[in-house]
PDB file of N, CA and C in Angstrom:
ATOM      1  N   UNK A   1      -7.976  11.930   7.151  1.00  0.00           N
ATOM      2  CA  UNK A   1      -8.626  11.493   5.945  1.00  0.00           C
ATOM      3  C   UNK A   1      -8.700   9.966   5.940  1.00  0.00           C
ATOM      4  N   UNK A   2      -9.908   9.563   5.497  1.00  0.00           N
ATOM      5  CA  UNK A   2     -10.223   7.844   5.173  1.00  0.00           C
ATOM      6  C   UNK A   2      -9.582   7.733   3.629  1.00  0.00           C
ATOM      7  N   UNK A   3      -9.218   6.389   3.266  1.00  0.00           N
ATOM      8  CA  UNK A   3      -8.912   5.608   2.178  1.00  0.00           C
ATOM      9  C   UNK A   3     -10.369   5.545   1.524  1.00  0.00           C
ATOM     10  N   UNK A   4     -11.543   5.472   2.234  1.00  0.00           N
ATOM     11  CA  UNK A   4     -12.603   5.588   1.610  1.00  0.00           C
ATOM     12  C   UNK A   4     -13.259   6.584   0.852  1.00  0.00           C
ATOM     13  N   UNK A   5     -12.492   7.884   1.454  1.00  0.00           N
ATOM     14  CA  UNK A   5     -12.563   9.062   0.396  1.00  0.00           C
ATOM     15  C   UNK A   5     -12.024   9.166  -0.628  1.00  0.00           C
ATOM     16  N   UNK A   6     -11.084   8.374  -1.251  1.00  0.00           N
ATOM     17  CA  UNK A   6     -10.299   8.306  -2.315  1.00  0.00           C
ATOM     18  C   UNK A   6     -11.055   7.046  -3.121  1.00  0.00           C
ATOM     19  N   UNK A   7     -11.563   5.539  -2.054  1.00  0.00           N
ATOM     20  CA  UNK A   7     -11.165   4.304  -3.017  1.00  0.00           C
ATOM     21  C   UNK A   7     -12.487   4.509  -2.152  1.00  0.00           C
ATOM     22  N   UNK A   8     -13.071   3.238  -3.613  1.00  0.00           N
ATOM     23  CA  UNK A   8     -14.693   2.577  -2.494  1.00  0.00           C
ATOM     24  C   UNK A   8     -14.507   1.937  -1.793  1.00  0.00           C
ATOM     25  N   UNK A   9     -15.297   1.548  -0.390  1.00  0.00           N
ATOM     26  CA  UNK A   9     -15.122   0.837   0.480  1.00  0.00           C
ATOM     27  C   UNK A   9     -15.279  -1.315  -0.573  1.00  0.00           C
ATOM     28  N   UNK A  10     -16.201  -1.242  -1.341  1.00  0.00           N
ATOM     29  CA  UNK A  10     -16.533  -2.715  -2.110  1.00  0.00           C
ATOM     30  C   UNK A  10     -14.910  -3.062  -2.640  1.00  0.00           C
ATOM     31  N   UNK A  11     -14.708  -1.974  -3.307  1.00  0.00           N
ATOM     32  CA  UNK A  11     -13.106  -2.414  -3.827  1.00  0.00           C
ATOM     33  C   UNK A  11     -12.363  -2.647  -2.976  1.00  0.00           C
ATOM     34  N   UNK A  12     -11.557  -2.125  -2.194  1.00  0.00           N
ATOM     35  CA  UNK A  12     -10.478  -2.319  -0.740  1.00  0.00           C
ATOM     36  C   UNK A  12     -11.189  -3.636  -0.306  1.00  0.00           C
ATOM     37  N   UNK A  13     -12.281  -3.951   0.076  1.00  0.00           N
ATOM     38  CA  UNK A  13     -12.797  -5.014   0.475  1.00  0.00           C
ATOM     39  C   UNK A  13     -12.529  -6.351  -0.689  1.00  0.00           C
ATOM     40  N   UNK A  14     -12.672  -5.974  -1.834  1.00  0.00           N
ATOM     41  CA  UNK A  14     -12.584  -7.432  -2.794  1.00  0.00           C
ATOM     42  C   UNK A  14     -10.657  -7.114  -2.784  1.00  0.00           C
ATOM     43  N   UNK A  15      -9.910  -6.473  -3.000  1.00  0.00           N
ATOM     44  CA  UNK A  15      -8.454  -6.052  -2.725  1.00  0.00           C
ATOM     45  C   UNK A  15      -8.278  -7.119  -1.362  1.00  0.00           C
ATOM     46  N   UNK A  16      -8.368  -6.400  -0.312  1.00  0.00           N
ATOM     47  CA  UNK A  16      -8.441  -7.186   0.847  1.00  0.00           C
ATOM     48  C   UNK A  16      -8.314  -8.796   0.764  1.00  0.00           C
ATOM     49  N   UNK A  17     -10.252  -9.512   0.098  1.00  0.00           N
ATOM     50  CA  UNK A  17     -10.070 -10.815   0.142  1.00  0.00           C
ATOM     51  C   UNK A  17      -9.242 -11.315  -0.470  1.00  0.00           C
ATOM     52  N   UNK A  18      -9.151 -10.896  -1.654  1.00  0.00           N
ATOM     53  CA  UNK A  18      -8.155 -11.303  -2.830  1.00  0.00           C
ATOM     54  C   UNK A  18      -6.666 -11.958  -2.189  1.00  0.00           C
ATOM     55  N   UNK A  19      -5.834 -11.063  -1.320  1.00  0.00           N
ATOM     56  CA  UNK A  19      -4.424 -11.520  -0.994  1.00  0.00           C
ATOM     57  C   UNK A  19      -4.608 -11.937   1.209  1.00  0.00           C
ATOM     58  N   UNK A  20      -6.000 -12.645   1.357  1.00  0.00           N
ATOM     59  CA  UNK A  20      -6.653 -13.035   2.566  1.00  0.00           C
ATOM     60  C   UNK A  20      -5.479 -14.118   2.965  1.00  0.00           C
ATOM     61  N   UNK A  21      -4.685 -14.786   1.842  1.00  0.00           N
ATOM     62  CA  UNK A  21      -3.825 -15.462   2.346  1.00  0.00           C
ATOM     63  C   UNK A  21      -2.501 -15.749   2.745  1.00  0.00           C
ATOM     64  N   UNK A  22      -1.687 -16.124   3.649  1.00  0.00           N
ATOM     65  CA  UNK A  22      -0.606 -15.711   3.703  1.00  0.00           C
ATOM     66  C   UNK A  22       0.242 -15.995   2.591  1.00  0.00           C
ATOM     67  N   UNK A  23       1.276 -14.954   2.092  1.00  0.00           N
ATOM     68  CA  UNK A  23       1.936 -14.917   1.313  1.00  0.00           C
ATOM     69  C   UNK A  23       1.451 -14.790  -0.176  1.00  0.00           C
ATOM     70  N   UNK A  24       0.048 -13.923  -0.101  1.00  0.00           N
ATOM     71  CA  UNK A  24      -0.842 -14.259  -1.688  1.00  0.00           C
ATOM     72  C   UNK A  24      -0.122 -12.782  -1.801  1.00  0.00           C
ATOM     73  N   UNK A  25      -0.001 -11.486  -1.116  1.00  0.00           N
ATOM     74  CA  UNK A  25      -0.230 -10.676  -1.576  1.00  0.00           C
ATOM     75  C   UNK A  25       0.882  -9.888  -2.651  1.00  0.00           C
ATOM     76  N   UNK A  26       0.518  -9.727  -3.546  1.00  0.00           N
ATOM     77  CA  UNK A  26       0.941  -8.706  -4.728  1.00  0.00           C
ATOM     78  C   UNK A  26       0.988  -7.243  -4.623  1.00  0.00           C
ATOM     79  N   UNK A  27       1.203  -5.999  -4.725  1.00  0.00           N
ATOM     80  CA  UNK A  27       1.193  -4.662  -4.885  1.00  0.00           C
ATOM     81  C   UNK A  27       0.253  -4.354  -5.550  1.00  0.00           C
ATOM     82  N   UNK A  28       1.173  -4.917  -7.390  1.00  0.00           N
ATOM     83  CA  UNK A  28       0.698  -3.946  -8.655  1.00  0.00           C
ATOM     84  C   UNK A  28      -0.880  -4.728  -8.242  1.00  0.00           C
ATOM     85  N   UNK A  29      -0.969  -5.956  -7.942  1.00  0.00           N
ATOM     86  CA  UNK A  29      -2.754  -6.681  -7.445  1.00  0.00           C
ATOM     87  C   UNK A  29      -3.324  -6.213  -7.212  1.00  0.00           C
ATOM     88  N   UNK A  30      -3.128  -5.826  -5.968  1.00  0.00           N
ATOM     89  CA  UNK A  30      -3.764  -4.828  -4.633  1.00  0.00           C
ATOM     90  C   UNK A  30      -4.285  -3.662  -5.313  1.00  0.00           C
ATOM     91  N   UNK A  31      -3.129  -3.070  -6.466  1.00  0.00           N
ATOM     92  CA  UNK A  31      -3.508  -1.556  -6.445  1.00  0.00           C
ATOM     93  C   UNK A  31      -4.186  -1.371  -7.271  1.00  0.00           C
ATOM     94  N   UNK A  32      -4.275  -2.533  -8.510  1.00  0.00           N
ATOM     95  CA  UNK A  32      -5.739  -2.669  -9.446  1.00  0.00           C
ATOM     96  C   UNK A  32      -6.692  -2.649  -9.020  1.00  0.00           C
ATOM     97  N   UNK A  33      -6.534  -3.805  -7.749  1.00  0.00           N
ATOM     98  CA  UNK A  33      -8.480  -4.451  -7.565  1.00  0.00           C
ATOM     99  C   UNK A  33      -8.925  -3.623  -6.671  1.00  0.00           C
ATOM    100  N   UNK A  34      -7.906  -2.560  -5.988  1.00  0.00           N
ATOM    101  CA  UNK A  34      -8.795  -1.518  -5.356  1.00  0.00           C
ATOM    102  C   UNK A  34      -9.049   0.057  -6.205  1.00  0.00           C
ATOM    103  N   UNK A  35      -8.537  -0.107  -7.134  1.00  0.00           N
ATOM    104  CA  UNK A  35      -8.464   0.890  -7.819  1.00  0.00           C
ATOM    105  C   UNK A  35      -7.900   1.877  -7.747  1.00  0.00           C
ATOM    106  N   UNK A  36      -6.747   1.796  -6.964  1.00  0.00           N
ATOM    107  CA  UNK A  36      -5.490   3.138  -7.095  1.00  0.00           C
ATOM    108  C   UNK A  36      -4.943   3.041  -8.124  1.00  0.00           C
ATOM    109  N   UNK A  37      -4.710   2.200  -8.917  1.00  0.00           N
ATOM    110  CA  UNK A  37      -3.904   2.754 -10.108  1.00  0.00           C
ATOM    111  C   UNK A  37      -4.807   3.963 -11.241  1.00  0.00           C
ATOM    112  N   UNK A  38      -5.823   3.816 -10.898  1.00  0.00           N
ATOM    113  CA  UNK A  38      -6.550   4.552 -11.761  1.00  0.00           C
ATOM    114  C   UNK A  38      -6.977   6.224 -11.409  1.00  0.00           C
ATOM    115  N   UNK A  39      -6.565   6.551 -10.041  1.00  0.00           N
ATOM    116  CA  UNK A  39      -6.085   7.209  -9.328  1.00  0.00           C
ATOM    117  C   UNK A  39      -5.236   8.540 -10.064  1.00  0.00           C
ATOM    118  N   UNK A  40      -5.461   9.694  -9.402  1.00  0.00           N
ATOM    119  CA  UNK A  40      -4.301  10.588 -10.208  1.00  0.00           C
ATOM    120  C   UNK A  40      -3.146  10.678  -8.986  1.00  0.00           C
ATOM    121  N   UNK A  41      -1.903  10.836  -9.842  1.00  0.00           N
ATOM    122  CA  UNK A  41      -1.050  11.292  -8.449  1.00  0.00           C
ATOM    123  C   UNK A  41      -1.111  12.281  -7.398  1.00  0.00           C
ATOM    124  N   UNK A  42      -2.275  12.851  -7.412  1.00  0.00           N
ATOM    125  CA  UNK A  42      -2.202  13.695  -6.246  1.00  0.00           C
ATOM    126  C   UNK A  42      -3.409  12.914  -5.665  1.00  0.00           C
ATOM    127  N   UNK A  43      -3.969  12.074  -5.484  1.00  0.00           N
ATOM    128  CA  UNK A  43      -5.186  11.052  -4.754  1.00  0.00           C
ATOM    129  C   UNK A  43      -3.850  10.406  -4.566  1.00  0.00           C
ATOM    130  N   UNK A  44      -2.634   9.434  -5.535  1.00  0.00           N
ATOM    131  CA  UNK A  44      -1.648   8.921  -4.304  1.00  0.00           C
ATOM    132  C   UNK A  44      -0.858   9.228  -3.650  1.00  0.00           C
ATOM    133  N   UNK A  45      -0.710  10.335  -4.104  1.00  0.00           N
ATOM    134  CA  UNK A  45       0.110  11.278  -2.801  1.00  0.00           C
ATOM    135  C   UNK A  45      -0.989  11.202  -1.503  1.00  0.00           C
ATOM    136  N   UNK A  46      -1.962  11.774  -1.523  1.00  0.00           N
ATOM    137  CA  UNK A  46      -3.401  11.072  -0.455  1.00  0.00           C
ATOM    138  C   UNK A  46      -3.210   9.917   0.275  1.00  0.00           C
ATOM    139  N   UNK A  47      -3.340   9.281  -0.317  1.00  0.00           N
ATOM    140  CA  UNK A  47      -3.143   7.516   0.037  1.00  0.00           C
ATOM    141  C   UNK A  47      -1.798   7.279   1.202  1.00  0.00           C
ATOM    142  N   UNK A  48      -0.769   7.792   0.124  1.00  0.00           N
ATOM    143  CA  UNK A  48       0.638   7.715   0.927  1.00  0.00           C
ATOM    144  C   UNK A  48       0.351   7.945   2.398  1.00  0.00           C
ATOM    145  N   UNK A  49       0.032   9.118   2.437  1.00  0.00           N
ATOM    146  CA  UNK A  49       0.156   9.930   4.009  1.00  0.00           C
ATOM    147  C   UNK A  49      -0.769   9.121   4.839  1.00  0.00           C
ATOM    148  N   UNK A  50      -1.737   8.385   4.511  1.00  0.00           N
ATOM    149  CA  UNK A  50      -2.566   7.506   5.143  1.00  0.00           C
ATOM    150  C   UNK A  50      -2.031   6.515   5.379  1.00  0.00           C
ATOM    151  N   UNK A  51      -1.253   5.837   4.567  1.00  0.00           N
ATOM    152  CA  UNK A  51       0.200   4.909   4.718  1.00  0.00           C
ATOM    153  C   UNK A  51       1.025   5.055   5.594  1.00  0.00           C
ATOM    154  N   UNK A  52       1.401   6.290   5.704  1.00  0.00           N
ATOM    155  CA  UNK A  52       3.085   6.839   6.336  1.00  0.00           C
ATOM    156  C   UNK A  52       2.578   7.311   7.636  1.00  0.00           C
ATOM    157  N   UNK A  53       1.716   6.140   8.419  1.00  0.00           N
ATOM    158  CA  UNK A  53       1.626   6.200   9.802  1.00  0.00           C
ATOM    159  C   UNK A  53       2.481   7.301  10.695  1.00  0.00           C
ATOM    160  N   UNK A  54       3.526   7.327  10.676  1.00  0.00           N
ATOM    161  CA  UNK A  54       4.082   8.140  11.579  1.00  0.00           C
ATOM    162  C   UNK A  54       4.554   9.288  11.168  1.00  0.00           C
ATOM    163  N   UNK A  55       4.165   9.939   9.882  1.00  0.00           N
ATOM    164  CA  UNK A  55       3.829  10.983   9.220  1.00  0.00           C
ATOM    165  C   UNK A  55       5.551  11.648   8.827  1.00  0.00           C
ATOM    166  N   UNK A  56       6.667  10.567   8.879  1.00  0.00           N
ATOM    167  CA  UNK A  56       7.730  10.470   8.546  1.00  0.00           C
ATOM    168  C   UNK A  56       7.886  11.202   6.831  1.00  0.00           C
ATOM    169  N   UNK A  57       7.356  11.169   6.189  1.00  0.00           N
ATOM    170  CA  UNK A  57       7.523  11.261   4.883  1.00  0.00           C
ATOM    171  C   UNK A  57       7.825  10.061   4.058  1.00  0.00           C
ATOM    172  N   UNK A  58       8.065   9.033   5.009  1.00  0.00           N
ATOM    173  CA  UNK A  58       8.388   7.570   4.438  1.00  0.00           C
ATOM    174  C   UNK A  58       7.750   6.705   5.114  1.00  0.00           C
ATOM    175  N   UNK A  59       7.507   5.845   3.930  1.00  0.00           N
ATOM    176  CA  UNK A  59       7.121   4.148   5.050  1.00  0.00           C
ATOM    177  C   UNK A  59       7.598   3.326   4.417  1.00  0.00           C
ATOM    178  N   UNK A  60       8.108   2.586   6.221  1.00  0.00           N
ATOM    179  CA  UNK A  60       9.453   2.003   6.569  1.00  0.00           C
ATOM    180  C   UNK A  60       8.934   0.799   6.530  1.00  0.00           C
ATOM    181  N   UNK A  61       9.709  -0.610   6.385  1.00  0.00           N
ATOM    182  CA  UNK A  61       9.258  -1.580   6.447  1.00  0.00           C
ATOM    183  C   UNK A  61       8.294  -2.117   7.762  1.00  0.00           C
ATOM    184  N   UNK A  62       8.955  -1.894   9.096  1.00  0.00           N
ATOM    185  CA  UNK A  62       7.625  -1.671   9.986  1.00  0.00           C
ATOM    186  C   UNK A  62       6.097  -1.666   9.838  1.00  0.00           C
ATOM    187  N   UNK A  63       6.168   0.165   9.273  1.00  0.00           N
ATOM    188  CA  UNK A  63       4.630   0.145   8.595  1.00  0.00           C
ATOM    189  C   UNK A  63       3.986  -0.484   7.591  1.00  0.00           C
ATOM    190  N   UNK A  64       4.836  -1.009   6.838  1.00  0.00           N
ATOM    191  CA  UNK A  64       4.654  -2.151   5.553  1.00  0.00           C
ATOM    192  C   UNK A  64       3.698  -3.327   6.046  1.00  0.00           C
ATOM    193  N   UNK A  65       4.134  -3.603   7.145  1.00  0.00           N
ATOM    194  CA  UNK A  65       3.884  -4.737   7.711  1.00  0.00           C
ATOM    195  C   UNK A  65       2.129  -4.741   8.296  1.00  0.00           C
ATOM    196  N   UNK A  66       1.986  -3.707   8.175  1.00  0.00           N
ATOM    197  CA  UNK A  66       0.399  -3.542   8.538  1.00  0.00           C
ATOM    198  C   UNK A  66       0.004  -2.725   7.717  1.00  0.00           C
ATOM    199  N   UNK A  67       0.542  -2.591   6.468  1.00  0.00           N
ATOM    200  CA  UNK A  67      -0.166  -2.056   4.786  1.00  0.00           C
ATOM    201  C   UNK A  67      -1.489  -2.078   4.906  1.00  0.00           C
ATOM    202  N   UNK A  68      -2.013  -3.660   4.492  1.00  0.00           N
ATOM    203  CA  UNK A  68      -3.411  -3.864   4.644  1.00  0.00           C
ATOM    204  C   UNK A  68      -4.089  -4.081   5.544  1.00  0.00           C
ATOM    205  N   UNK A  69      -3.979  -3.455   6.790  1.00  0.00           N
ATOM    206  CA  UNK A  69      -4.598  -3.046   7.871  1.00  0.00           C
ATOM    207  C   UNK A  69      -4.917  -1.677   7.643  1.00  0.00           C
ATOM    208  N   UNK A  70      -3.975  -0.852   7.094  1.00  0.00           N
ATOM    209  CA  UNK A  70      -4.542   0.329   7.334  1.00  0.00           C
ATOM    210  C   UNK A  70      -5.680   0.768   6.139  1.00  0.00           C
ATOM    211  N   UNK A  71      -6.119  -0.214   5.458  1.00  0.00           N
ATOM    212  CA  UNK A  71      -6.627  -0.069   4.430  1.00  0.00           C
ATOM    213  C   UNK A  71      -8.423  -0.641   5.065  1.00  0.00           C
ATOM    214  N   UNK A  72      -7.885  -1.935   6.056  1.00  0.00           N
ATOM    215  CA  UNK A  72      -9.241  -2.358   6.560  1.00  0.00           C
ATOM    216  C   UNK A  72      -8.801  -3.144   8.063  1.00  0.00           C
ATOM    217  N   UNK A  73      -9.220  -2.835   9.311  1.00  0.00           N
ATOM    218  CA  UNK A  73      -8.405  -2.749  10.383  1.00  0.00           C
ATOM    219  C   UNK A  73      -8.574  -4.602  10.551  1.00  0.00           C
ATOM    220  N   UNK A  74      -9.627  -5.046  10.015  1.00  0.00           N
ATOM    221  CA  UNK A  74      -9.531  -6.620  10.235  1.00  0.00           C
ATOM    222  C   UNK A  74      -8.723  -7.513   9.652  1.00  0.00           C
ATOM    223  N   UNK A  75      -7.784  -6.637   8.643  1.00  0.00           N
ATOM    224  CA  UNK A  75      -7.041  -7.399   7.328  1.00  0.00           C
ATOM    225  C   UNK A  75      -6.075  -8.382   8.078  1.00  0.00           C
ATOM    226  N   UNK A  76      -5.020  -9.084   8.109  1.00  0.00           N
ATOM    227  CA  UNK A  76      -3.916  -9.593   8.517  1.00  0.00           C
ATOM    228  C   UNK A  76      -2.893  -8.326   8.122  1.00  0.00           C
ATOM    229  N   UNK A  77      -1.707  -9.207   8.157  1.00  0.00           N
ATOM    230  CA  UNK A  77      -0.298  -7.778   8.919  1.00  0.00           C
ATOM    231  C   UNK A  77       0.106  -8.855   8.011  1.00  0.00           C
ATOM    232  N   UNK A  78       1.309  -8.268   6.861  1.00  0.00           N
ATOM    233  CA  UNK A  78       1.945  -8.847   5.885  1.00  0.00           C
ATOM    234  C   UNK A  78       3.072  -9.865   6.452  1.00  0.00           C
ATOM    235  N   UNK A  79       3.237 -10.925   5.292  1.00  0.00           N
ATOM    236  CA  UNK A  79       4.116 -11.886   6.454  1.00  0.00           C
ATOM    237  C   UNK A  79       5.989 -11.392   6.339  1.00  0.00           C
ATOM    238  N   UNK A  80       6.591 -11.620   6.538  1.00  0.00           N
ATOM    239  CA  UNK A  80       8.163 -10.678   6.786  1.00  0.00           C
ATOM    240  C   UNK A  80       8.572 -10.978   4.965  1.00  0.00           C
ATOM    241  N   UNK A  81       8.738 -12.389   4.414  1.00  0.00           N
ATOM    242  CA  UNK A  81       8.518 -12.169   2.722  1.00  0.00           C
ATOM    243  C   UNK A  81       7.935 -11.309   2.319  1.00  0.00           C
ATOM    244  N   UNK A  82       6.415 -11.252   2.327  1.00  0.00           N
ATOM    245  CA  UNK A  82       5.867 -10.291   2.077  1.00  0.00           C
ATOM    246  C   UNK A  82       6.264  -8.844   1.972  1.00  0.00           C
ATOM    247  N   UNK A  83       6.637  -8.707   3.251  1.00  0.00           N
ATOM    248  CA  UNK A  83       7.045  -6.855   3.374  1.00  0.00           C
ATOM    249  C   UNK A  83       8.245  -6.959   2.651  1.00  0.00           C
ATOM    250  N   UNK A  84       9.379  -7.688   2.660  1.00  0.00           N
ATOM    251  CA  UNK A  84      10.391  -7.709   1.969  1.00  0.00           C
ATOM    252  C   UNK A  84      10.264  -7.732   0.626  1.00  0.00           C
ATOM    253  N   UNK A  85       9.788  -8.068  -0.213  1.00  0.00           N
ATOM    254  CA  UNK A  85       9.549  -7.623  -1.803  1.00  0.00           C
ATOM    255  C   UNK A  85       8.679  -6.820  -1.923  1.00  0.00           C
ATOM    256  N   UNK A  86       7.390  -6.302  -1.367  1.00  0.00           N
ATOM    257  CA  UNK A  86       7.256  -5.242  -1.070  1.00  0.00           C
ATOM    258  C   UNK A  86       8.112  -3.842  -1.190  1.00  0.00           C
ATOM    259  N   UNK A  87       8.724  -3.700  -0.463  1.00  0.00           N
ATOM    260  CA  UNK A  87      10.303  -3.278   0.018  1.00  0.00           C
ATOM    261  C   UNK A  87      10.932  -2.654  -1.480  1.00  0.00           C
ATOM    262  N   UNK A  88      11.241  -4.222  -1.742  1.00  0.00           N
ATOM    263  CA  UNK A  88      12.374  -4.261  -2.816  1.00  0.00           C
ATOM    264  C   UNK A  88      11.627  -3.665  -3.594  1.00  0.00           C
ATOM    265  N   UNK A  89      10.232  -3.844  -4.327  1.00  0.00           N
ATOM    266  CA  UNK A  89       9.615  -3.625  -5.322  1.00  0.00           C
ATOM    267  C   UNK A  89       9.560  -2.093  -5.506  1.00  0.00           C
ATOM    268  N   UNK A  90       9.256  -1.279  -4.400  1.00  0.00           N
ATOM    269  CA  UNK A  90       9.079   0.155  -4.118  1.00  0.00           C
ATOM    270  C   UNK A  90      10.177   0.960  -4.055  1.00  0.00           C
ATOM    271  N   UNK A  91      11.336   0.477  -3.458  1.00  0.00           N
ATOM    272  CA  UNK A  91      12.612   1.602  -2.913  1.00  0.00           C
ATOM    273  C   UNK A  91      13.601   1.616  -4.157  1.00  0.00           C
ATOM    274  N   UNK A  92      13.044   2.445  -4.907  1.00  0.00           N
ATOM    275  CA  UNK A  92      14.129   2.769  -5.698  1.00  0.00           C
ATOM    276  C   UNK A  92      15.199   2.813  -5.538  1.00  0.00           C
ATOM    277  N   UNK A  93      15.414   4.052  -4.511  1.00  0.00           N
ATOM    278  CA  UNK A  93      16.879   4.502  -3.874  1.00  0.00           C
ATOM    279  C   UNK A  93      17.838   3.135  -2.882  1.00  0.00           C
ATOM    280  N   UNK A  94      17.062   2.503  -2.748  1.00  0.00           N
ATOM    281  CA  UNK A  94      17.568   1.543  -1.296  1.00  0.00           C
ATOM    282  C   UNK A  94      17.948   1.708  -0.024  1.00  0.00           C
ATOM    283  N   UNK A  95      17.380   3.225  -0.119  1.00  0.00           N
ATOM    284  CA  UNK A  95      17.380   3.247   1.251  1.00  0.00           C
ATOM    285  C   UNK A  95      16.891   2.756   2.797  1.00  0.00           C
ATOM    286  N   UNK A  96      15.926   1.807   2.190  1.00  0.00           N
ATOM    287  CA  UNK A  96      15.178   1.094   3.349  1.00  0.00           C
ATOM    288  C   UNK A  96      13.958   1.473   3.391  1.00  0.00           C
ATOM    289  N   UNK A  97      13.670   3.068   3.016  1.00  0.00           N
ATOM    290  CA  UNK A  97      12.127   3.121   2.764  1.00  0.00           C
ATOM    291  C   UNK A  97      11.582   3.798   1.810  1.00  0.00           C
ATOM    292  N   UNK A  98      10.130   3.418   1.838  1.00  0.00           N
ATOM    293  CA  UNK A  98       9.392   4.345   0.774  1.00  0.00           C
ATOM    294  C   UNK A  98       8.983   5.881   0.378  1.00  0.00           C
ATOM    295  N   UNK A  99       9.740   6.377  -0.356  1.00  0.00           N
ATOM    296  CA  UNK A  99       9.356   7.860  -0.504  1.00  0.00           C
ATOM    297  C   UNK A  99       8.262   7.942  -1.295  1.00  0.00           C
ATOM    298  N   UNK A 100       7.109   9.363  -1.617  1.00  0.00           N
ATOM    299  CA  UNK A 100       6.202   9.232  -2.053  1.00  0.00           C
ATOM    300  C   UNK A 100       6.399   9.049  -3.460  1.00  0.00           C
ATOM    301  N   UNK A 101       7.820   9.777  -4.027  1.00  0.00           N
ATOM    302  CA  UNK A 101       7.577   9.469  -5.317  1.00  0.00           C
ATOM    303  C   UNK A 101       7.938   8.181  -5.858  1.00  0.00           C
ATOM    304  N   UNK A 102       8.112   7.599  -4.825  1.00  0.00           N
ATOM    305  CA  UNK A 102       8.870   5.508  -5.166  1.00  0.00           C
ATOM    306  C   UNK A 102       7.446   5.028  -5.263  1.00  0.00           C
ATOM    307  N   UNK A 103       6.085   5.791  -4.086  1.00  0.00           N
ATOM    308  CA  UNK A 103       5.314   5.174  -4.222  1.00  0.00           C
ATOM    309  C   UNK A 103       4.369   5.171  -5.195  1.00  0.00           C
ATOM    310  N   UNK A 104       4.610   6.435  -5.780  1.00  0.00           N
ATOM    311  CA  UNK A 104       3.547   7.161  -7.411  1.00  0.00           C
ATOM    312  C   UNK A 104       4.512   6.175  -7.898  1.00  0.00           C
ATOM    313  N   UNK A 105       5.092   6.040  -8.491  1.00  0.00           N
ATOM    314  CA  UNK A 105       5.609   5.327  -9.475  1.00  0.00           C
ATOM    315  C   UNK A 105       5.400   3.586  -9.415  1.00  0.00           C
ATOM    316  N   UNK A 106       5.387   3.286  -8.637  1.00  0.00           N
ATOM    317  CA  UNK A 106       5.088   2.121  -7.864  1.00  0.00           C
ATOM    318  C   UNK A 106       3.477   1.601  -8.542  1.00  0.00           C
ATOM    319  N   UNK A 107       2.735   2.233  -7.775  1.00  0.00           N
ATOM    320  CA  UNK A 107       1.426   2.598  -8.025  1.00  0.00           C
ATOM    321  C   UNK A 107       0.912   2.660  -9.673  1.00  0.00           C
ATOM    322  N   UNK A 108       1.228   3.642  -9.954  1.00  0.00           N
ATOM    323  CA  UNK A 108       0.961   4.503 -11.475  1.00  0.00           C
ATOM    324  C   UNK A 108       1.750   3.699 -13.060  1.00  0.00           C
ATOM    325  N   UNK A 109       3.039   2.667 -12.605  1.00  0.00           N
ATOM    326  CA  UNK A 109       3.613   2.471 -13.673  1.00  0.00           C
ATOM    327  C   UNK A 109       2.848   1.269 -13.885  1.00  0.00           C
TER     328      UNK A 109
END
């Protein structure tokens, strides 16, 4: 499944430019100006698995790190700050990674 079946390709693209710079990028940002928050939780449950590269059930800071790549393959790869509040912002539990429901909530609140 594409991210484009869920989100428009114009949005992810203005999402995208929006945090073009290092260290601009935001989450709750991202997930406005592309329009996942508006999203039902089962479109981010969708999303997730398009996320969770290695189909782990989680994504790990690793995959964090190329978030907005997988959203648009020309994007940049988040800078190590970046993924780290990222991180923090999402893992409820602290376990190190993102479960889907850290990421609905994440997303949705």
């Amino acid at each position: 499944m594409s991210l484009t079946s869920i989100l428009s390709a114009g949005a992810i693209d203005s999402a995208i430019k929006d945090c073009s710079a290092p260290d601009s990028f935001c989450s709750k940002k991202f997930f406005q100006i592309c329009g996942l928050t508006k999203k039902s939780p089962q479109e981010v449950k969708e999303v997730f698995r398009v996320l969770d590269n290695d189909d782990s059930g989680y994504i790990e800071e690793e995959e964090l790190k190329f978030f907005l790549q997988r959203f648009s393959s020309g994007a940049r790869v988040l800078t190590e700050k970046e993924t780290k509040a990222f991180l923090v912002a999402a893992d409820g539990d602290s376990d190190g990674k993102i479960g889907v429901q850290e990421f609905q909530k994440l997303v949705l609140s």
